[in-house]
Each structure stands twice: as structure tokens, then as C-alpha cells.
PDB file of N, CA and C in Angstrom:
ATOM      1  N   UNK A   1     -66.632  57.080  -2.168  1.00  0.00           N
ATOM      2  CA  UNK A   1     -65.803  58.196  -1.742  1.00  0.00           C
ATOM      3  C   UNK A   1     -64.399  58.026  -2.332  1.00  0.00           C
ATOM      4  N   UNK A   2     -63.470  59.025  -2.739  1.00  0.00           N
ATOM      5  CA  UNK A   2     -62.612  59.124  -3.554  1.00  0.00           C
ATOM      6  C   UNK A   2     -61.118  58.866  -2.508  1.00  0.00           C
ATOM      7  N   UNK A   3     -60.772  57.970  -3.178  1.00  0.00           N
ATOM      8  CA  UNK A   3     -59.502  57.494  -2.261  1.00  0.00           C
ATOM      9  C   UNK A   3     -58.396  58.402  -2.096  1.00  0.00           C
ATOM     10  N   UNK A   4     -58.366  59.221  -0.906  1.00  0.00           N
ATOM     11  CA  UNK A   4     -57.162  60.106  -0.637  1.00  0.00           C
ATOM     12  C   UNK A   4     -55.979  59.359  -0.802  1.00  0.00           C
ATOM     13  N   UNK A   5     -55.807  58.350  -0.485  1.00  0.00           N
ATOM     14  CA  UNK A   5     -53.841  58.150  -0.888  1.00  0.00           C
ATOM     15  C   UNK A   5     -53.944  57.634  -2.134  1.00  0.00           C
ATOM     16  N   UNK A   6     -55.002  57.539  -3.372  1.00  0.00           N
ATOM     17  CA  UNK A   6     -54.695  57.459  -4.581  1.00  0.00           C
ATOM     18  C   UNK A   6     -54.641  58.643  -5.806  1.00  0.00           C
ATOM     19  N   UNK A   7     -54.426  59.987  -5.537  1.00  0.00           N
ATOM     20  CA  UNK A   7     -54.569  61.230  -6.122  1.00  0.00           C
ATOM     21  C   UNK A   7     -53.596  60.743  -6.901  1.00  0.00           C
ATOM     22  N   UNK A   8     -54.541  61.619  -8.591  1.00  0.00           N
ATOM     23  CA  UNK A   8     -53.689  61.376  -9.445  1.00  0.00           C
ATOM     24  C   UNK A   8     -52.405  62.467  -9.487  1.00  0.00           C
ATOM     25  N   UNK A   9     -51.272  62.114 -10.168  1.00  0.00           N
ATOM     26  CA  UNK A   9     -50.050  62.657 -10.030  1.00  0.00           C
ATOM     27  C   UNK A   9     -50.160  64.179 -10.493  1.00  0.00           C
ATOM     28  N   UNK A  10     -51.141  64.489 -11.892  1.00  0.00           N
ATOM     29  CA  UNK A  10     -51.212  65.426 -12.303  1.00  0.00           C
ATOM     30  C   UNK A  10     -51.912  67.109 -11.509  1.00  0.00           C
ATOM     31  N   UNK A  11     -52.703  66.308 -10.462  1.00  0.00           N
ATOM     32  CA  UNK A  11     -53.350  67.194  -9.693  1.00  0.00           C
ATOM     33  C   UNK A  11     -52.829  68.438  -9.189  1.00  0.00           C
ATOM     34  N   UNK A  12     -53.181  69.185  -9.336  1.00  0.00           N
ATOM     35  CA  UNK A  12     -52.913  70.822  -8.950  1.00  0.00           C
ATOM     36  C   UNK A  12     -53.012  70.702  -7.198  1.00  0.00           C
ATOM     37  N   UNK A  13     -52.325  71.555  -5.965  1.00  0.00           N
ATOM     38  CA  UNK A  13     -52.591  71.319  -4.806  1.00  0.00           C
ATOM     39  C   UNK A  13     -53.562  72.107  -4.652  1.00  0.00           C
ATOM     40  N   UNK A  14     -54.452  71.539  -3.445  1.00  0.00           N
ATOM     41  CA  UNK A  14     -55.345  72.144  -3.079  1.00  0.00           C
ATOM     42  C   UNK A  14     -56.362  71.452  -2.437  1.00  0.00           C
ATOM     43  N   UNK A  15     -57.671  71.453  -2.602  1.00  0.00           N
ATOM     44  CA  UNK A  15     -58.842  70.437  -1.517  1.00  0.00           C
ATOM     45  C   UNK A  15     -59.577  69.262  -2.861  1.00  0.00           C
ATOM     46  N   UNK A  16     -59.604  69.744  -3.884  1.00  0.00           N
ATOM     47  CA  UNK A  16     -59.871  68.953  -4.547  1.00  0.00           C
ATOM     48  C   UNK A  16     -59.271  68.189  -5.394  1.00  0.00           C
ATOM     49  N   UNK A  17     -59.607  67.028  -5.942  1.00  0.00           N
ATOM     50  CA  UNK A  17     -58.704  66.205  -6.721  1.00  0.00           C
ATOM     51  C   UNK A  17     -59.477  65.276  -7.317  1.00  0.00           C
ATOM     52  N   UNK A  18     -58.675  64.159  -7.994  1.00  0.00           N
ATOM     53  CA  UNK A  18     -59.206  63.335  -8.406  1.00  0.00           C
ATOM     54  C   UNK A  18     -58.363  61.765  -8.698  1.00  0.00           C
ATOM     55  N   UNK A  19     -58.804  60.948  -8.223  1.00  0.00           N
ATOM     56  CA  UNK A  19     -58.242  59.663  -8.277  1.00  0.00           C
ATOM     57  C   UNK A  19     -57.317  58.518  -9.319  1.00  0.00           C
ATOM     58  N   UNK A  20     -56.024  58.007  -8.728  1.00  0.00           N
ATOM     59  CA  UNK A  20     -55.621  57.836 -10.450  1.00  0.00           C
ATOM     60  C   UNK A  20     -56.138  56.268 -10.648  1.00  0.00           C
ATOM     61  N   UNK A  21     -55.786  56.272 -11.330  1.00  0.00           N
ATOM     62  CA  UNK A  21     -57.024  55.569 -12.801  1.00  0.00           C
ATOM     63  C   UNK A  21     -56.131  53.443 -11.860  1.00  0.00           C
ATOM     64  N   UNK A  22     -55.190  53.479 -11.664  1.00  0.00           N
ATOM     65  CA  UNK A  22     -54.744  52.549 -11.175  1.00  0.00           C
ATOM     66  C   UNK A  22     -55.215  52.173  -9.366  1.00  0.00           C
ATOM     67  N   UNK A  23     -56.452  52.649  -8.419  1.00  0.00           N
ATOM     68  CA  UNK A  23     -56.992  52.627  -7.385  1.00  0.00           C
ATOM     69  C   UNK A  23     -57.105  51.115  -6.790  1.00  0.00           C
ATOM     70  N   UNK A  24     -56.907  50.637  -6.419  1.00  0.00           N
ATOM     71  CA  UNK A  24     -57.376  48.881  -6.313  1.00  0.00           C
ATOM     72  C   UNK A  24     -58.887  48.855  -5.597  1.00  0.00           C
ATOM     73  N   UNK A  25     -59.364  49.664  -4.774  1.00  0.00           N
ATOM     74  CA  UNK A  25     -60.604  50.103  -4.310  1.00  0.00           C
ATOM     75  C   UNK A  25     -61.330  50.570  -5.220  1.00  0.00           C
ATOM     76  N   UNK A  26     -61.050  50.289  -6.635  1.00  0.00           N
ATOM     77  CA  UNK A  26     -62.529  50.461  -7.718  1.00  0.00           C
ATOM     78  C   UNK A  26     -62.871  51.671  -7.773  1.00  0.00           C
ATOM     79  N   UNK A  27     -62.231  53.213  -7.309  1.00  0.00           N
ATOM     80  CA  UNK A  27     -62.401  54.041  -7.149  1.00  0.00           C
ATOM     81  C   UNK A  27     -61.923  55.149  -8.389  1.00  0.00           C
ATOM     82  N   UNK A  28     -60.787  54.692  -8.654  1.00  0.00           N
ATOM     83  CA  UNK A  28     -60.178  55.505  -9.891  1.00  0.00           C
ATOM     84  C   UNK A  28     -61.109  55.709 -11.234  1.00  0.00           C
ATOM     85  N   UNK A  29     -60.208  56.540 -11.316  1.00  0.00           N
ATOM     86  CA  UNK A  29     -60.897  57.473 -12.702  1.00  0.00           C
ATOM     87  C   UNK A  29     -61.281  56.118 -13.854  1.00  0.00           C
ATOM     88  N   UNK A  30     -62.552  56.163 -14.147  1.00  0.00           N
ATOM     89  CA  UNK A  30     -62.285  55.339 -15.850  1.00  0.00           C
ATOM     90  C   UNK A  30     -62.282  55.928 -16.833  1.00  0.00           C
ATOM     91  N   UNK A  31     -61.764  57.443 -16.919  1.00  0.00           N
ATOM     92  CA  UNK A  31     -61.948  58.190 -18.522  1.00  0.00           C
ATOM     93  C   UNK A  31     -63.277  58.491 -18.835  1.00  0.00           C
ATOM     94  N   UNK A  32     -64.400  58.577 -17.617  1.00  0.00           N
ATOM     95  CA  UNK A  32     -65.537  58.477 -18.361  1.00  0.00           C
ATOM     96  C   UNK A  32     -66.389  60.196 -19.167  1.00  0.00           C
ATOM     97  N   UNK A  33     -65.544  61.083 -19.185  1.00  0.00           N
ATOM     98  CA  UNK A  33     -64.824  62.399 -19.631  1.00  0.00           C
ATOM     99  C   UNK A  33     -66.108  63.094 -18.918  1.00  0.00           C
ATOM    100  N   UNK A  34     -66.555  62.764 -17.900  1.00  0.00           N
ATOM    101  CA  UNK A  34     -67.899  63.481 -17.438  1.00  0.00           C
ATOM    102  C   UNK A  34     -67.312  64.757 -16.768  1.00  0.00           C
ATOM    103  N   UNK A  35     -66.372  64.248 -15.961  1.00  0.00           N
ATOM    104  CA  UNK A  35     -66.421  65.956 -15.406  1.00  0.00           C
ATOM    105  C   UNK A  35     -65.355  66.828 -16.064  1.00  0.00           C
ATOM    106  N   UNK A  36     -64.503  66.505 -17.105  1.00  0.00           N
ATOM    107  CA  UNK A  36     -63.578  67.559 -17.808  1.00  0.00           C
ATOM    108  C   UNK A  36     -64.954  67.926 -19.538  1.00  0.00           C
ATOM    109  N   UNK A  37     -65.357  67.463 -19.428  1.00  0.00           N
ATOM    110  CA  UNK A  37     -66.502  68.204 -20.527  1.00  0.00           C
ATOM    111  C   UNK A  37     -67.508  68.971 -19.657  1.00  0.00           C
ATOM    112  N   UNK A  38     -68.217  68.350 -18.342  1.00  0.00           N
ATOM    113  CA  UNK A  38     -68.540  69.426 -17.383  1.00  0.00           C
ATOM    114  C   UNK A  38     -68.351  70.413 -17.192  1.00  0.00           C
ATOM    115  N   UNK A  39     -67.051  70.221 -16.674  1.00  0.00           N
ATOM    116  CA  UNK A  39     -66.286  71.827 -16.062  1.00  0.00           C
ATOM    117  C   UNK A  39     -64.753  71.446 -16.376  1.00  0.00           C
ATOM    118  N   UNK A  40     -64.863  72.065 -17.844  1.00  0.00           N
ATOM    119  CA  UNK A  40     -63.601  71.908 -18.299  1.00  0.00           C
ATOM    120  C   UNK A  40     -62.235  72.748 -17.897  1.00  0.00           C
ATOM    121  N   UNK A  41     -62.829  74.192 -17.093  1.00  0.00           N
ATOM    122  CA  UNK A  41     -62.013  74.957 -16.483  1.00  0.00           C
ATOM    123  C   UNK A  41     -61.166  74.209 -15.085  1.00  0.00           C
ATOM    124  N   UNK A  42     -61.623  73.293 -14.705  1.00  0.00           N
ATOM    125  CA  UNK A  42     -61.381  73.040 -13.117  1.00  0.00           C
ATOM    126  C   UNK A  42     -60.913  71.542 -13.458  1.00  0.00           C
ATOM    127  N   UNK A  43     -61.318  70.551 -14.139  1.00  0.00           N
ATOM    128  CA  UNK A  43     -60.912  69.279 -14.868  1.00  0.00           C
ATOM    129  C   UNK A  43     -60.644  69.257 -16.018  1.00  0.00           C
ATOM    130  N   UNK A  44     -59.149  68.355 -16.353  1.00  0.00           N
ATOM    131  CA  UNK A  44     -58.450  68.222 -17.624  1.00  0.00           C
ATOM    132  C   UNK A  44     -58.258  66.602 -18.044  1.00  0.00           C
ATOM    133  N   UNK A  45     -58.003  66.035 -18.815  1.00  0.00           N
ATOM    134  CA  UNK A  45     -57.647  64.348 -18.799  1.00  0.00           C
ATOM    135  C   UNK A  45     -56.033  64.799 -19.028  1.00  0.00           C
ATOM    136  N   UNK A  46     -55.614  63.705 -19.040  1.00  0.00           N
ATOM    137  CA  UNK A  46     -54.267  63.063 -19.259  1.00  0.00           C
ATOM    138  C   UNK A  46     -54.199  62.571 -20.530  1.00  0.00           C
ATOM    139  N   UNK A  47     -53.040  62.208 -20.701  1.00  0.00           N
ATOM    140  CA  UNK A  47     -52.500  61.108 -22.403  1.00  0.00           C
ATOM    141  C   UNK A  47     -53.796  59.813 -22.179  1.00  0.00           C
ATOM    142  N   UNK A  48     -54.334  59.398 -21.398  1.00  0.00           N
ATOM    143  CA  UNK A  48     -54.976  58.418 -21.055  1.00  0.00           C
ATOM    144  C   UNK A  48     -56.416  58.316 -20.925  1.00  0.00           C
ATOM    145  N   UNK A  49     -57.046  60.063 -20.856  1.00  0.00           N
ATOM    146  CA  UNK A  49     -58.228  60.155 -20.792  1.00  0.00           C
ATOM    147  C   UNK A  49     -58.843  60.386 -19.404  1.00  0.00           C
ATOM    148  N   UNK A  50     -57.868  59.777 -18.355  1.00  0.00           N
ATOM    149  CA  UNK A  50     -58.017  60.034 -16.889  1.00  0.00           C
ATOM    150  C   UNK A  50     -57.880  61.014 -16.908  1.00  0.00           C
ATOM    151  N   UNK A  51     -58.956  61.789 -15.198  1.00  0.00           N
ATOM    152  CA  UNK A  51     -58.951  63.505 -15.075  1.00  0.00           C
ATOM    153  C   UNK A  51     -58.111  63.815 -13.842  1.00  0.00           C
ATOM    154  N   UNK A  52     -58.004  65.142 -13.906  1.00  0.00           N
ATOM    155  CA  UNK A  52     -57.105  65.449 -12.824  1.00  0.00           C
ATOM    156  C   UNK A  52     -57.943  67.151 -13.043  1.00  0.00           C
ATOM    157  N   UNK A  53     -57.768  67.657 -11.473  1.00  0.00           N
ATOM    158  CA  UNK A  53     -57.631  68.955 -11.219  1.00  0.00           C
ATOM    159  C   UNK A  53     -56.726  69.442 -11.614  1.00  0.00           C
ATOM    160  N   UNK A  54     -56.896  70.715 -12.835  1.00  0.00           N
ATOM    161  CA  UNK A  54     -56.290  71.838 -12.769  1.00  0.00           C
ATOM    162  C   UNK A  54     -56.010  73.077 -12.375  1.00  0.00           C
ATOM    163  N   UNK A  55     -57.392  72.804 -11.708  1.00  0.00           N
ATOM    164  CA  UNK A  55     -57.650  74.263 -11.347  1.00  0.00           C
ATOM    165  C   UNK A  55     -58.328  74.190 -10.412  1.00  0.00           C
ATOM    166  N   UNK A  56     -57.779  74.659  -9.010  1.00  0.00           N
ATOM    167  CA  UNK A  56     -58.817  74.835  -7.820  1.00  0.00           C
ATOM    168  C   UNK A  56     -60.106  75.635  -7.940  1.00  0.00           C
ATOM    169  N   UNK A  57     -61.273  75.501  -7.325  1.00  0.00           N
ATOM    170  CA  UNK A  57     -62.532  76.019  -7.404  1.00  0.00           C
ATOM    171  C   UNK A  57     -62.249  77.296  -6.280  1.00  0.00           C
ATOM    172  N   UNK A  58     -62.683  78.838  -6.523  1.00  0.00           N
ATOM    173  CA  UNK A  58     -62.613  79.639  -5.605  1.00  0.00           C
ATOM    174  C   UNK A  58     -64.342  79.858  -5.276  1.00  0.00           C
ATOM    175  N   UNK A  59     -64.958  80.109  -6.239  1.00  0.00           N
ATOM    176  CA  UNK A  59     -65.840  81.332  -5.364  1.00  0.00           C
ATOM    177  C   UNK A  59     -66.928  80.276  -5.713  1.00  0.00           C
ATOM    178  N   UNK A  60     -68.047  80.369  -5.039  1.00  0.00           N
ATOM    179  CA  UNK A  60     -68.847  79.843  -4.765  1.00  0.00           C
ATOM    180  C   UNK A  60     -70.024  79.313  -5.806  1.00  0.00           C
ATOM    181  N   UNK A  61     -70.309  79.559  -7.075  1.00  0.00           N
ATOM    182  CA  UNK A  61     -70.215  79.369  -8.058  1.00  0.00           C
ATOM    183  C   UNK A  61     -69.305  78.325  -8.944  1.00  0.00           C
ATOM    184  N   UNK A  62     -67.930  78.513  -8.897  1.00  0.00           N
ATOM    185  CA  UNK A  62     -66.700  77.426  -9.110  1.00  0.00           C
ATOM    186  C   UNK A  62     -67.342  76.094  -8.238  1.00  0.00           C
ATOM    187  N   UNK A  63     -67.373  76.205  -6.988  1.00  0.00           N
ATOM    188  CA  UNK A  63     -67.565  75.045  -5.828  1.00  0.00           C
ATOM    189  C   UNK A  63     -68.665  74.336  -6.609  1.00  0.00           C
ATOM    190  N   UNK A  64     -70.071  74.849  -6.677  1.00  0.00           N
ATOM    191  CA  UNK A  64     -70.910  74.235  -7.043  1.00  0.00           C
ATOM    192  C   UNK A  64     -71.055  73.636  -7.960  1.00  0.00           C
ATOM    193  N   UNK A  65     -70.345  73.807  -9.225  1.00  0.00           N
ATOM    194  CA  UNK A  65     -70.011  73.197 -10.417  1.00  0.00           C
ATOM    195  C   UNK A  65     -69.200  72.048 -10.526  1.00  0.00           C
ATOM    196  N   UNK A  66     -68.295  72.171  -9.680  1.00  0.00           N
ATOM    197  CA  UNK A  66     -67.570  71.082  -8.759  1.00  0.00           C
ATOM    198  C   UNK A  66     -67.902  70.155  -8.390  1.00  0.00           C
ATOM    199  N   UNK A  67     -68.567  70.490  -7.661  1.00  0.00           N
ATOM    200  CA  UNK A  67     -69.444  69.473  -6.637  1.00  0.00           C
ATOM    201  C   UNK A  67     -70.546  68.847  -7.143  1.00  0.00           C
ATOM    202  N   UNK A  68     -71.074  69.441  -8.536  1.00  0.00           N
ATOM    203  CA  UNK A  68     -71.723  68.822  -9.589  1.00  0.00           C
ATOM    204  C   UNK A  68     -71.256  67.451 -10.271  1.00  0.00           C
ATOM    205  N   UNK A  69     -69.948  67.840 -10.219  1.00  0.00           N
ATOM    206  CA  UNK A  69     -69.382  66.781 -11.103  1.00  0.00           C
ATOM    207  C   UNK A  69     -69.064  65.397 -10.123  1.00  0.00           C
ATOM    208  N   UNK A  70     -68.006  65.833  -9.347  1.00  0.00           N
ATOM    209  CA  UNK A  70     -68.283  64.912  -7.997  1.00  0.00           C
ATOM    210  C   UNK A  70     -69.517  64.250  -7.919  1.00  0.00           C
ATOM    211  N   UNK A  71     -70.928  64.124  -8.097  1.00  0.00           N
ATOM    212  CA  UNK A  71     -71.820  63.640  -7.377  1.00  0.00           C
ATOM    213  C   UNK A  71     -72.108  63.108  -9.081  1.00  0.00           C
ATOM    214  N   UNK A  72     -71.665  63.577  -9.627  1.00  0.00           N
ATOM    215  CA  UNK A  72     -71.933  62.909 -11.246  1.00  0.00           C
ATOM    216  C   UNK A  72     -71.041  61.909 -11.636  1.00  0.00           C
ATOM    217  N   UNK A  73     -69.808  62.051 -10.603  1.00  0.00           N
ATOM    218  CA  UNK A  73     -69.026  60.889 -11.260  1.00  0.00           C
ATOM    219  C   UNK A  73     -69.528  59.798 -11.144  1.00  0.00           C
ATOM    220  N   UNK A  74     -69.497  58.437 -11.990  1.00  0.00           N
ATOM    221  CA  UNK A  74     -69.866  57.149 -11.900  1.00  0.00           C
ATOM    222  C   UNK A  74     -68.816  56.221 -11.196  1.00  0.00           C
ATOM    223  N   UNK A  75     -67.705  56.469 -10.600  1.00  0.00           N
ATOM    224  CA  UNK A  75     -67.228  55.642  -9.849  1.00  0.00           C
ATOM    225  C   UNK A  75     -66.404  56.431  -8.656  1.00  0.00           C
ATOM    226  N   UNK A  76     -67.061  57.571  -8.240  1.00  0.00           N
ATOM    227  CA  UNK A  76     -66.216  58.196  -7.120  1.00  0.00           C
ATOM    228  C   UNK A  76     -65.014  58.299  -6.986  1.00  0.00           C
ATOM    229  N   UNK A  77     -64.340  58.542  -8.180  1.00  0.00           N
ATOM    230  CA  UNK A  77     -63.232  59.186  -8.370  1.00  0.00           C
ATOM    231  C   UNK A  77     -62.816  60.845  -7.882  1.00  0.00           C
ATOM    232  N   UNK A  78     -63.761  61.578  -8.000  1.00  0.00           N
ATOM    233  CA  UNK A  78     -63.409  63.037  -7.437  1.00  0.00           C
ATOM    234  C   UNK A  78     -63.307  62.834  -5.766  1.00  0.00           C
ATOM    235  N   UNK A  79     -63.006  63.813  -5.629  1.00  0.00           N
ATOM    236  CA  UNK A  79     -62.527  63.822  -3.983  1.00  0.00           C
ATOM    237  C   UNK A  79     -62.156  65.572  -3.465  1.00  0.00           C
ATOM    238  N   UNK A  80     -62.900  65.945  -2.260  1.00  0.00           N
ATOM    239  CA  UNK A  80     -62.193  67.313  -1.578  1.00  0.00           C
ATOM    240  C   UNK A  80     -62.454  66.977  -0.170  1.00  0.00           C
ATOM    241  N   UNK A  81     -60.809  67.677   0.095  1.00  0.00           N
ATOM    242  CA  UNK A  81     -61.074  67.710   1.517  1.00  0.00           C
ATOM    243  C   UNK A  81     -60.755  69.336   2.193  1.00  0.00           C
ATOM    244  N   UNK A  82     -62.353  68.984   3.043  1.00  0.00           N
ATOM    245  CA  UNK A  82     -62.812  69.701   3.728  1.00  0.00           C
ATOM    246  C   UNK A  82     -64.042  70.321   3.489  1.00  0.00           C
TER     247      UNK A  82
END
């Protein structure tokens, strides 16, 4: 599960996010570009390759694509709350 007090800086506000790459709980991003080639509309990387939300998910369609990636990440870096 994606560490809420480690959101990366770049993150857009909103319910979803994604973890920065420095986590000590093994949780942060490793660049592994899965969910910004996924859903490149909603995830972007950094100078570093780490992802961040750009774009909140609205309609229900958005969510699921989302939530695709989330369950695809390899080290539980994505994160939404609620």
C-alpha cells in the first residue's frame, strides 16, 4: 500500500497519487515507467523517471484505468484515498 506521508512533490491535488522515489518503507516509485506508458494522460515521470499524478481520474472509465495501473505497480507506489 502506497505511503500517504511520502507523496511525490510533483503530484496534482486530489485522491490519487503516487509515492516519491526516496520512501524508506520500500514503497516509492522505482521508474519502472509502467503506469505513465499505461495511462499516460493521468501519470507523468519526473527528470528522474519517477511518476507522479497529473491528472486526476473523473469519470468512471478514467478510475478504472487507474486502478489498473495501481494494481500493476511492482512496488506499491500508487496510492488513492478514498
Amino acid at each position: 500500500m502506497a505511503n500517504k506521508s511520502m507523496k511525490h512533490k510533483l503530484n496534482i491535488a486530489g485522491a490519487w497519487y503516487c509515492t516519491d522515489p526516496d520512501d524508506d518503507n520500500g514503497e516509492g516509485c522505482i521508474a519502472c515507467n509502467v503506469c505513465y506508458t499505461g495511462a499516460p494522460e493521468f501519470f507523468k515521470e519526473d527528470e528522474d523517471g519517477n511518476a507522479y499524478v497529473w491528472k486526476q481520474p473523473v469519470t468512471a472509465a478514467d478510475i478504472e484505468l487507474c486502478q489498473e495501473q495501481l494494481e500493476a505497480c511492482p512496488v506499491a507506489s500508487i496510492g488513492k484515498d478514498g
